[in-house]
N, C-alpha and C. Protein backbone atom coordinates (compact mmCIF):
# COMPACT_ATOMS: atom_id res chain seq x y z
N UNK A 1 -27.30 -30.48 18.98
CA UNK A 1 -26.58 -29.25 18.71
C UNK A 1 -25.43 -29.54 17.75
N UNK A 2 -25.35 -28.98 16.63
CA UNK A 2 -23.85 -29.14 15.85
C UNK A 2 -22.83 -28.60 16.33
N UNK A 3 -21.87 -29.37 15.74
CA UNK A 3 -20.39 -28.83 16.34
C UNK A 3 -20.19 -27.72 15.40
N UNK A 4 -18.81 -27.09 15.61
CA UNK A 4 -18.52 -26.23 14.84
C UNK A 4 -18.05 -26.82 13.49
N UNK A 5 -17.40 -28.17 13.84
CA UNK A 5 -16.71 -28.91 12.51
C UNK A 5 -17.59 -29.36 11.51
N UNK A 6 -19.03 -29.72 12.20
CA UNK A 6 -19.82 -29.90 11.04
C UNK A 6 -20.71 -28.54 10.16
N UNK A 7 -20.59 -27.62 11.19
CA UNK A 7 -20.98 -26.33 9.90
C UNK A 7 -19.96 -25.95 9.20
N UNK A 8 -18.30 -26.15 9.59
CA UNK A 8 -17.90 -25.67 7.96
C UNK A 8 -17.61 -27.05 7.24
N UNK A 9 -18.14 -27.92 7.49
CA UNK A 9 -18.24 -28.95 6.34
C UNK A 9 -19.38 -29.04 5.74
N UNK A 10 -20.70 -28.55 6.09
CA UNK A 10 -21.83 -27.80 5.83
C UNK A 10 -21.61 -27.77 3.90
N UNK A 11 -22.16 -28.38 2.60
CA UNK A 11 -22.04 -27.70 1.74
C UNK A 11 -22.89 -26.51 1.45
N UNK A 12 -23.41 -25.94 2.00
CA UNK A 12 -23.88 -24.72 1.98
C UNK A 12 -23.66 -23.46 2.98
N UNK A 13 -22.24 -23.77 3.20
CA UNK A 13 -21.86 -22.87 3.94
C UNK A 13 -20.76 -21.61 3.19
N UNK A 14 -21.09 -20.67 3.39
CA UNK A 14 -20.65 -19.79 1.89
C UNK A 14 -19.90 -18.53 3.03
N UNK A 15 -19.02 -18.10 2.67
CA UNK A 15 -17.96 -17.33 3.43
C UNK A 15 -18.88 -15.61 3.08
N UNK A 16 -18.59 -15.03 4.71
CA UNK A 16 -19.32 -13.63 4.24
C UNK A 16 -18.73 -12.90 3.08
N UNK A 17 -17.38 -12.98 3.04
CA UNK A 17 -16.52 -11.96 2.33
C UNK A 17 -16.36 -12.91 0.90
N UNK A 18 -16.32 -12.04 -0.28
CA UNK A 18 -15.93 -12.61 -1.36
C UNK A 18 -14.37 -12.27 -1.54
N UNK A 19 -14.00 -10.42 -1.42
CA UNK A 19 -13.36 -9.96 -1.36
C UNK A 19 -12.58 -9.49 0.37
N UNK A 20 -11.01 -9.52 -0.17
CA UNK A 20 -10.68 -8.90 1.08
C UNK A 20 -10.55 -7.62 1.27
N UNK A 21 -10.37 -6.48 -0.11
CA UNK A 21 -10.11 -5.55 -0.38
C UNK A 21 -10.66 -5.04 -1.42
N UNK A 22 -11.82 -3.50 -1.36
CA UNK A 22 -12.66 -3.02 -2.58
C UNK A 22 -11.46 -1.89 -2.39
N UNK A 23 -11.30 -1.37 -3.88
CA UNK A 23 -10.32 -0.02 -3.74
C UNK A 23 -11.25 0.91 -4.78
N UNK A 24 -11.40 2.03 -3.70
CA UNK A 24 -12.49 3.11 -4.78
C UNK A 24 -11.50 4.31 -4.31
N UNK A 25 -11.42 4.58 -5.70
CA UNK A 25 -10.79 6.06 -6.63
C UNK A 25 -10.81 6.86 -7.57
N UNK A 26 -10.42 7.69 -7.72
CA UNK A 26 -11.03 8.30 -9.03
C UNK A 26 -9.90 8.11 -10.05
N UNK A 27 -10.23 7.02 -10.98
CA UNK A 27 -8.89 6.32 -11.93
C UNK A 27 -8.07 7.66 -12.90
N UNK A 28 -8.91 8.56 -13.05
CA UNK A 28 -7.78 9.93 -13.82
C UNK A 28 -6.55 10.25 -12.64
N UNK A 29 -6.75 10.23 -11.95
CA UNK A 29 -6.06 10.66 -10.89
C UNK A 29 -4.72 10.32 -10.20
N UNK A 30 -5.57 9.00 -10.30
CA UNK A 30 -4.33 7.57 -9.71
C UNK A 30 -4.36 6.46 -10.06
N UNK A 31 -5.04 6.09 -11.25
CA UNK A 31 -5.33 4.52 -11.75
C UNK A 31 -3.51 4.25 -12.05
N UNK A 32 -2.79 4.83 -12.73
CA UNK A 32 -1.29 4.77 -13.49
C UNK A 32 -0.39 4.66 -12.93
N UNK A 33 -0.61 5.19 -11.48
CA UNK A 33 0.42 5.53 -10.58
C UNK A 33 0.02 4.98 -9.04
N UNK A 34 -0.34 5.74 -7.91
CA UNK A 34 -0.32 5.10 -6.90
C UNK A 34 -1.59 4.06 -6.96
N UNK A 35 -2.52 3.65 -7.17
CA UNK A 35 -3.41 2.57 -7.38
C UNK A 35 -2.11 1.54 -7.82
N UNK A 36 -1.73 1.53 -8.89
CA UNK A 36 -1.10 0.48 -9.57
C UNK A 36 -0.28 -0.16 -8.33
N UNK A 37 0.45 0.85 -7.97
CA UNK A 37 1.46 0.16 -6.99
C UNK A 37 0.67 -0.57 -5.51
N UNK A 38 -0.50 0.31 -5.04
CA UNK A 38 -1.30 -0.78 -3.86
C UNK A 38 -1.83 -1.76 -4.60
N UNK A 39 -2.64 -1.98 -5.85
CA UNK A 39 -2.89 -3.36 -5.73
C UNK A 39 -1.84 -4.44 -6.27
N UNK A 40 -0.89 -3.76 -6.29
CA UNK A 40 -0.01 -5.16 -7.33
C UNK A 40 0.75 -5.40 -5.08
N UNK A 41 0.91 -4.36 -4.78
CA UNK A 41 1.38 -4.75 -3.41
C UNK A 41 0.58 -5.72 -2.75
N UNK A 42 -1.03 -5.32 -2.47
CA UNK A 42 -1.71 -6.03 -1.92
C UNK A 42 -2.15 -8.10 -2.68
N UNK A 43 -2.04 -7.61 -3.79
CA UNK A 43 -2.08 -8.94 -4.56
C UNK A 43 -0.97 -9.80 -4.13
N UNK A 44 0.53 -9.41 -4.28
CA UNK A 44 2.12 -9.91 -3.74
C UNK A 44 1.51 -10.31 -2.56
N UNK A 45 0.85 -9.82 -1.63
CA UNK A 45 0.61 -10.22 -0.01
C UNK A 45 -0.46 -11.54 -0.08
N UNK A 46 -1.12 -11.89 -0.95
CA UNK A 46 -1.98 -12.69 -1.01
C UNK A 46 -3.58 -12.25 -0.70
N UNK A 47 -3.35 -10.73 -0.50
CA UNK A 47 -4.74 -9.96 -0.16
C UNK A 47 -5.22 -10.38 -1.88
N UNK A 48 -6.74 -10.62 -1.49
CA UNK A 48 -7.60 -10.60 -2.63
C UNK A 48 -8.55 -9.71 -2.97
N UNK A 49 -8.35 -8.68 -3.86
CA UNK A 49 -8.67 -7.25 -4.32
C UNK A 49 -9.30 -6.60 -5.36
N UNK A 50 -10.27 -6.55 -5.23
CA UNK A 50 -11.49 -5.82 -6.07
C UNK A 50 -11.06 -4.57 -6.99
N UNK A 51 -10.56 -4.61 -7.67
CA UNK A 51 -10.11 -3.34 -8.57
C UNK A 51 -11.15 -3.03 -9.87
N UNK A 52 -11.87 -2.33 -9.79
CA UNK A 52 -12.63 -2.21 -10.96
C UNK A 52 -12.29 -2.84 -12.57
N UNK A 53 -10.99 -2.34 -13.16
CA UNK A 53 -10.05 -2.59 -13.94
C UNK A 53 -9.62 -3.96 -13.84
N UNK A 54 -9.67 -4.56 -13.01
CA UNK A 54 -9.15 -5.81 -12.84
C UNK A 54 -9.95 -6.95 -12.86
N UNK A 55 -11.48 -6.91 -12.03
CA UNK A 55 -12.10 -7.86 -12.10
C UNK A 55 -13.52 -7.91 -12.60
N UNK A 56 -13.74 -6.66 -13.29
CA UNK A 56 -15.26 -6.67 -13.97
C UNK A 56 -14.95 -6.92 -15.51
N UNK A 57 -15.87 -8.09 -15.98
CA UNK A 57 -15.86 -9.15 -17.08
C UNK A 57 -16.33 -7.80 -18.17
N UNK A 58 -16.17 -8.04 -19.73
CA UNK A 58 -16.85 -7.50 -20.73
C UNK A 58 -18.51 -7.82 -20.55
N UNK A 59 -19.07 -6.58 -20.32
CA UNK A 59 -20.54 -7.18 -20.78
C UNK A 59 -21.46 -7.23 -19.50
N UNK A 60 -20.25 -6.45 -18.29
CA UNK A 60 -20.97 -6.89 -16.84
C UNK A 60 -21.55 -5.08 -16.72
N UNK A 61 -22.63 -5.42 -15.73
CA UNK A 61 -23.21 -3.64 -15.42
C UNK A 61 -22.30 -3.16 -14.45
N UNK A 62 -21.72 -1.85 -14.62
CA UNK A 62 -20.40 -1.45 -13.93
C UNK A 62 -21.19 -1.14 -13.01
N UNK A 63 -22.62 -0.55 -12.43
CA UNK A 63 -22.96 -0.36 -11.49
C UNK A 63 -23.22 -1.18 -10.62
N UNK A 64 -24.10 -2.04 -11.29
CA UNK A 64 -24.59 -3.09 -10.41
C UNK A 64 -23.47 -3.84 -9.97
N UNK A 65 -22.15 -4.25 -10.79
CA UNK A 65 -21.33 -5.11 -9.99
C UNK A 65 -20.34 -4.35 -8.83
N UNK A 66 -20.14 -3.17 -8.97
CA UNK A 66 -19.65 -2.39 -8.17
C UNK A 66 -20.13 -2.59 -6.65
N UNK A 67 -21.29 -2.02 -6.68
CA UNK A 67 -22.11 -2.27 -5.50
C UNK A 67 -22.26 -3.88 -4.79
N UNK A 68 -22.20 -4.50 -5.69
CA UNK A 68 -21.80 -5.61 -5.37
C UNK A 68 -20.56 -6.02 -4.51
N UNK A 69 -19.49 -5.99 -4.99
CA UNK A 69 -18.29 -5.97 -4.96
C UNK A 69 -18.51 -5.30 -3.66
N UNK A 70 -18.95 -4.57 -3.46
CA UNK A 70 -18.66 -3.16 -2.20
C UNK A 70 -19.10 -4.46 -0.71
N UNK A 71 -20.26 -4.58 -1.26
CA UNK A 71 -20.56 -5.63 -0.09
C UNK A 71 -20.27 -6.54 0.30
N UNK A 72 -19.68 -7.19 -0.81
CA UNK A 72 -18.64 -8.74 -0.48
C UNK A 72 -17.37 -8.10 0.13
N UNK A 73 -16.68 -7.06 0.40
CA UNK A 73 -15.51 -6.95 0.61
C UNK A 73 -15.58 -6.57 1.90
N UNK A 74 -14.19 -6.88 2.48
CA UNK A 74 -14.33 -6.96 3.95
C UNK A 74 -13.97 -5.57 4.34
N UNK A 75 -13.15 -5.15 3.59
CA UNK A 75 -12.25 -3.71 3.73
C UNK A 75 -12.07 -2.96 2.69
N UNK A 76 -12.88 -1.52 3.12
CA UNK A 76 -13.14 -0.91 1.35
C UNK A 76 -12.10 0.08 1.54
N UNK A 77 -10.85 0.48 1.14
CA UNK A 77 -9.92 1.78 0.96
C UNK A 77 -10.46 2.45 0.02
N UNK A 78 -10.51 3.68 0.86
CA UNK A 78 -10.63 5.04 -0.14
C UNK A 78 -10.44 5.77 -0.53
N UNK A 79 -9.39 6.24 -1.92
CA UNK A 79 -8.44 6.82 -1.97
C UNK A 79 -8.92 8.36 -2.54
N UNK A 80 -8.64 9.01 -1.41
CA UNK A 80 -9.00 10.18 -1.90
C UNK A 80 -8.12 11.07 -2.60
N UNK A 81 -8.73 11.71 -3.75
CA UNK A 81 -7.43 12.52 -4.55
C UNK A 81 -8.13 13.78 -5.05
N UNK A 82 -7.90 14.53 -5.92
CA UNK A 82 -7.96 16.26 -6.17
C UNK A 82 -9.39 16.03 -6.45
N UNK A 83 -9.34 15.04 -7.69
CA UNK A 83 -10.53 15.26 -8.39
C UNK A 83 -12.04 13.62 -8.06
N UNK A 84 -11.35 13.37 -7.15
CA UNK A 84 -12.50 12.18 -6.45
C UNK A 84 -14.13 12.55 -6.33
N UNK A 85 -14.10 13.58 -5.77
CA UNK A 85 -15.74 14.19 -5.63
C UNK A 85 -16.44 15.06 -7.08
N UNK A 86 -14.98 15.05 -7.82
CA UNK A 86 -15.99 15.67 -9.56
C UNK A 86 -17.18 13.79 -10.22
N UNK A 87 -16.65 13.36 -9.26
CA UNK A 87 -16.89 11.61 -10.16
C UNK A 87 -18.45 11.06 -9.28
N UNK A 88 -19.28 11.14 -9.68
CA UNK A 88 -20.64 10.96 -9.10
C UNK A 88 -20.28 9.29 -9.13
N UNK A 89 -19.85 8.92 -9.95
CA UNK A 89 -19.88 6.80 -9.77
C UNK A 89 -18.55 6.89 -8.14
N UNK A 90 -17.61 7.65 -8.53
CA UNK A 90 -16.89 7.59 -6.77
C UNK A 90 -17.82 7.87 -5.77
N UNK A 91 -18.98 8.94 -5.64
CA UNK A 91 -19.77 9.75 -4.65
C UNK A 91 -20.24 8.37 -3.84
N UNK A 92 -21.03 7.69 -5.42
CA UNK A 92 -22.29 6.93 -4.92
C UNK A 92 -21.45 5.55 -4.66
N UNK A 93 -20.65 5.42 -5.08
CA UNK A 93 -19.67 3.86 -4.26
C UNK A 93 -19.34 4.27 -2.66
N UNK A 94 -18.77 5.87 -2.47
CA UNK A 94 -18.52 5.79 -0.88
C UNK A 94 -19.53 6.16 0.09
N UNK A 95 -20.66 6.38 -0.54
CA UNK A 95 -22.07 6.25 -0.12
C UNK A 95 -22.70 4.74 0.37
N UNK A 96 -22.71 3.83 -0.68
CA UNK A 96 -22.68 2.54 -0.42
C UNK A 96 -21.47 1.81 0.36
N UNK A 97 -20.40 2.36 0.59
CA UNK A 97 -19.35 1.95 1.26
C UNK A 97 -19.57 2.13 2.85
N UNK A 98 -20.48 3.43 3.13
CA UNK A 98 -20.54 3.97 4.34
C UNK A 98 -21.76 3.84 4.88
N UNK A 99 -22.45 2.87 4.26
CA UNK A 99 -24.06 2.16 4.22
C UNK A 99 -23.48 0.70 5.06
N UNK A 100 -22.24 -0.19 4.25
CA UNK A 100 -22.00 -1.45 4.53
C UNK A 100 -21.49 -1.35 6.00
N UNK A 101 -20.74 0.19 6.03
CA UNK A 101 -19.66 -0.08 7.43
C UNK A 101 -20.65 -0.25 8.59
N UNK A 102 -22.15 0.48 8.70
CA UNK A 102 -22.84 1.13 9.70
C UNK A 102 -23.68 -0.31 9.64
N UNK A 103 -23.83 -1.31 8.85
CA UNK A 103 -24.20 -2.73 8.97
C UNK A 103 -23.23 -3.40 10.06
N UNK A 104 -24.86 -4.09 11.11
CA UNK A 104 -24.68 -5.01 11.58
C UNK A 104 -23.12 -5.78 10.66
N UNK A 105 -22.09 -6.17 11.72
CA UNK A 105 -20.93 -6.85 11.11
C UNK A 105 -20.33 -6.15 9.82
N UNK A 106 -20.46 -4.79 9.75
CA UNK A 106 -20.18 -3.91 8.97
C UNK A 106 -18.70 -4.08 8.18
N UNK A 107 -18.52 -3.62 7.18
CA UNK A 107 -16.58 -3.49 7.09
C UNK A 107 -16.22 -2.81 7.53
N UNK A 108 -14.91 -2.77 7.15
CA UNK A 108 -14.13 -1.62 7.68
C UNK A 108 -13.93 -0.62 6.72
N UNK A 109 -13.31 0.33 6.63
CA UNK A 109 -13.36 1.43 6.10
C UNK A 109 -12.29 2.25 6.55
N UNK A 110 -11.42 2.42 5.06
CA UNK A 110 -9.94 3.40 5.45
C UNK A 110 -9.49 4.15 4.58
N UNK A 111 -10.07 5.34 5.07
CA UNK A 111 -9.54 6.40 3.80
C UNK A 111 -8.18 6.46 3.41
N UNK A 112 -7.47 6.99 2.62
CA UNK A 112 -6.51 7.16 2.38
C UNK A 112 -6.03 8.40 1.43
N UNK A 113 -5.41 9.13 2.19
CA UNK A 113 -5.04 10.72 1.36
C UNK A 113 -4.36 11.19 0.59
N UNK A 114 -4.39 10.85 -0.98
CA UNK A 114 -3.26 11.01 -1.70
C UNK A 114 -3.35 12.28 -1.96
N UNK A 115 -2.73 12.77 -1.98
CA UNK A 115 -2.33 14.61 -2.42
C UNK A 115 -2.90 15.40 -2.01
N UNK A 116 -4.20 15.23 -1.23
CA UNK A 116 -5.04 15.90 -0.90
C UNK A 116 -5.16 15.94 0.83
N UNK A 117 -5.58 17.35 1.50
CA UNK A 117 -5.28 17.67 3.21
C UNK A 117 -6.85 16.79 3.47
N UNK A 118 -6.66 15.71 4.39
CA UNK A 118 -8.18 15.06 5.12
C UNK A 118 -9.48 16.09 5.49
N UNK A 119 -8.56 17.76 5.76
CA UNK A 119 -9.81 18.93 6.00
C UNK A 119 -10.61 19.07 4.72
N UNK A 120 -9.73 19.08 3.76
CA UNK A 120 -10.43 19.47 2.57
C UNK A 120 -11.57 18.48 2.05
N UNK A 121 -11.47 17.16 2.47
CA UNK A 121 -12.62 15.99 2.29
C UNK A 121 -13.52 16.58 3.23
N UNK A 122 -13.30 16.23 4.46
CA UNK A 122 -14.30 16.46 6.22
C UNK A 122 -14.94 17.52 5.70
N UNK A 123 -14.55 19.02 5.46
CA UNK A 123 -14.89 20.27 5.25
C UNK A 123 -15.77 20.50 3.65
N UNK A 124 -15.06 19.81 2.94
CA UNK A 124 -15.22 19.69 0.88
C UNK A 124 -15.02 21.16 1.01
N UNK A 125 -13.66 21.88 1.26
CA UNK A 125 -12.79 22.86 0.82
C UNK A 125 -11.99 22.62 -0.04
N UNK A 126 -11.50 23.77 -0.99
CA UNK A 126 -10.74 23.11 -2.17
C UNK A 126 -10.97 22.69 -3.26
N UNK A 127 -10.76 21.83 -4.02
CA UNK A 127 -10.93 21.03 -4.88
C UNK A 127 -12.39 20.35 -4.43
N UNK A 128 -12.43 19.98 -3.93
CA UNK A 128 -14.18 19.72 -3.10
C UNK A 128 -15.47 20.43 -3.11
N UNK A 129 -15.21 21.51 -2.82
CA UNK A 129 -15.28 22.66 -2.94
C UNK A 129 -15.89 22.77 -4.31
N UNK A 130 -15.18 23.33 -5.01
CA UNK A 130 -15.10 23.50 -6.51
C UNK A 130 -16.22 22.39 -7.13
N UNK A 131 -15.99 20.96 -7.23
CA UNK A 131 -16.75 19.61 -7.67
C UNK A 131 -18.09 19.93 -7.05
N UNK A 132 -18.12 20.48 -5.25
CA UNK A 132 -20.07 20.34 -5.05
C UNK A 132 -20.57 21.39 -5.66
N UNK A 133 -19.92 22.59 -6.24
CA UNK A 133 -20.42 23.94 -6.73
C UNK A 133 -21.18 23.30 -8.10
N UNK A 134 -20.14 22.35 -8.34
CA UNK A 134 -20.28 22.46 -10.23
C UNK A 134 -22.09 21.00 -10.10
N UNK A 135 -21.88 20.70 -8.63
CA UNK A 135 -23.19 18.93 -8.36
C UNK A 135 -24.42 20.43 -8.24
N UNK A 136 -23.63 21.09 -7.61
CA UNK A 136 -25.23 21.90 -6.95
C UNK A 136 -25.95 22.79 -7.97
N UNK A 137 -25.01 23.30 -8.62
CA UNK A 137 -25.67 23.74 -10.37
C UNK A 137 -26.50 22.93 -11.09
N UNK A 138 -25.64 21.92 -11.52
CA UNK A 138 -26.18 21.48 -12.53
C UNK A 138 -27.83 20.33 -11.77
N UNK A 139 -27.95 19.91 -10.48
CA UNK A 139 -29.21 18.98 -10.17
C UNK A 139 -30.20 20.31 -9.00
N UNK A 140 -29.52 21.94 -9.57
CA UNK A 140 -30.51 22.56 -8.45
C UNK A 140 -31.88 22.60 -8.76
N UNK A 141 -32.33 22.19 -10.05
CA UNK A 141 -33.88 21.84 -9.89
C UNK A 141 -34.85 20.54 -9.73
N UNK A 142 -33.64 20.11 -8.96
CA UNK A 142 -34.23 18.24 -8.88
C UNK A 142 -33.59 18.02 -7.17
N UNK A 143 -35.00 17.84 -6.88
CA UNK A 143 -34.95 17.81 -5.11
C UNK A 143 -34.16 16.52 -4.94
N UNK A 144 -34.15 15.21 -6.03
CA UNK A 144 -34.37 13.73 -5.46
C UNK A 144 -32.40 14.17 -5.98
N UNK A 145 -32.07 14.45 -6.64
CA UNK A 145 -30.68 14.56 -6.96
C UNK A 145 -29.94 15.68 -5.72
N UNK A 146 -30.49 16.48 -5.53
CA UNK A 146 -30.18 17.24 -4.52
C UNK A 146 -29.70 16.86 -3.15
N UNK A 147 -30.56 16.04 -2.83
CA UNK A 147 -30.74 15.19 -1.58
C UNK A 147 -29.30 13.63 -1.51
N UNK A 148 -29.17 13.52 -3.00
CA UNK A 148 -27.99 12.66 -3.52
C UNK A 148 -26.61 13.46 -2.71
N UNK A 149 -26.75 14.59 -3.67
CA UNK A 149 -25.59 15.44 -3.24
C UNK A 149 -25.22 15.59 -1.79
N UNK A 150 -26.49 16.31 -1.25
CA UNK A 150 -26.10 16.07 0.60
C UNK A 150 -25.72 14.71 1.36
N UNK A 151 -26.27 13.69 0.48
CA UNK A 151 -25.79 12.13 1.16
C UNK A 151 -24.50 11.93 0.93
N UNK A 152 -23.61 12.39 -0.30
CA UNK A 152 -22.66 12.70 -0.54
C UNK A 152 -21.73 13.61 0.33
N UNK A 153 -21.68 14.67 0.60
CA UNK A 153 -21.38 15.57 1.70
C UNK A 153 -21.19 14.88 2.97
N UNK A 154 -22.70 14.11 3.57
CA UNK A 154 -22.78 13.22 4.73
C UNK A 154 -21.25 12.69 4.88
N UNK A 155 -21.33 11.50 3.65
CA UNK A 155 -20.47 10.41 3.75
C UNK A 155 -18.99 11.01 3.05
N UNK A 156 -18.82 12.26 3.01
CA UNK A 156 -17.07 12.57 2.54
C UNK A 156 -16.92 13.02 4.26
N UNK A 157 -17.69 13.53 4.93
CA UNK A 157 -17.27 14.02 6.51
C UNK A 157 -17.28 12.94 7.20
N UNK A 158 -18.08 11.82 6.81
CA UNK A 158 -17.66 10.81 8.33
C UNK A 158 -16.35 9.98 7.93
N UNK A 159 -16.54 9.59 6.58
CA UNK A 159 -15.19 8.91 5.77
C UNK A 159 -13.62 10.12 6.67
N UNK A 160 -13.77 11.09 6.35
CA UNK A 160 -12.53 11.66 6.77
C UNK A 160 -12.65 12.08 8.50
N UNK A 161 -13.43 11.81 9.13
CA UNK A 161 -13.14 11.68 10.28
C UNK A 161 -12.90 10.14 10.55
N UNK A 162 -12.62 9.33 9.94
CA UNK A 162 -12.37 7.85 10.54
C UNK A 162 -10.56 7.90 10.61
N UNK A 163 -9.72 7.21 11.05
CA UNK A 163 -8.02 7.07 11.38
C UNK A 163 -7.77 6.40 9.52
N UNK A 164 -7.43 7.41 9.28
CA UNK A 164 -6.64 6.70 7.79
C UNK A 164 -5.25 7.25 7.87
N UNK A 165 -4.97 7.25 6.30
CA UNK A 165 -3.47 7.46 5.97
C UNK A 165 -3.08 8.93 5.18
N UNK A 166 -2.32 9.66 5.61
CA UNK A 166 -2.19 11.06 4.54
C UNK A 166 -0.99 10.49 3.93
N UNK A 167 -1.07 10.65 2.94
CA UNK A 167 0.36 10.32 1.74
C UNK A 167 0.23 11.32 0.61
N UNK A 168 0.54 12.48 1.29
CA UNK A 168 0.50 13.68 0.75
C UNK A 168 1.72 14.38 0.11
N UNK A 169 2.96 13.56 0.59
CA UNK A 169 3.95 13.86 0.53
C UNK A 169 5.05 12.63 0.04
N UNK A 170 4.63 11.78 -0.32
CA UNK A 170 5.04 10.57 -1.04
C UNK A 170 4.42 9.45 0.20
């Protein structure tokens, strides 16, 4: 039987997490302003943090490494703001975000409410609202996009029923 000391001396022993922190947002919104200030905070702490802007190379597939990224990270924050659900690349990251949590040894997962009431995500009233009107127009003659949209819907109601943060008010 091995000890524990010889599997992490193991050279093929490779850590689950790449990342400690994926941050998905919609960058018009908050890339300038509150983004800036959590990851330069979380970086100061020694948290190691997946920022789109920060760690995808020239020349890399923004999708494919995204999704990537999503799964190496231990803890995906999700910052929800006015215009988060107009952004189909935000939809389908907290789609895949809410795929990893429901995995065996899943992450964690913590919304976070910038300017925007947590009903208006749970519900997509509002500004939410408005963004699925403009998804359900434009893919209403495509069942396989359609079905996107409701997976979307799915995962903005369970995301805002989980314990996050409202910072609605500074």
């Amino acid at each position: 039987m091995a000890s524990s000391s010889s599997f992490a001396s193991n050279s093929q022993y490779c850590p689950r997490w790449k990342y400690d922190v994926f941050l998905s947002f919609r960058g018009e919104d908050a890339r300038k302003t509150f983004m800036g200030h959590l990851y330069e905070g979380l970086k100061n702490r020694g948290i190691f943090t997946f920022q789109d802007d920060k760690r995808l190379e020239q020349g890399d597939s923004i999708p494919k490494e995204l999704l990537k990224a999503i799964k190496e990270s231990q803890v995906a924050l999700v910052v929800f703001s006015r215009n988060y659900a107009t952004s189909r690349w935000c939809l389908n990251e907290l789609v895949k975000i809410m795929e990893c949590k429901e995995e065996e040894n899943g992450q964690a997962v913590i919304p976070i409410f910038y300017d925007v009431d947590p009903s208006h995500v749970r519900n997509q009233s509002e500004s939410f609202a408005e963004a699925f009107a403009k998804h359900e127009v434009r893919y209403q003659d495509d069942v396989e996009e359609m079905q996107k949209v409701q997976g979307w819907r799915t995962a903005l109601t369970a995301v805002a029923n989980l314990k996050g943060y409202d910072i609605r008010d500074g």
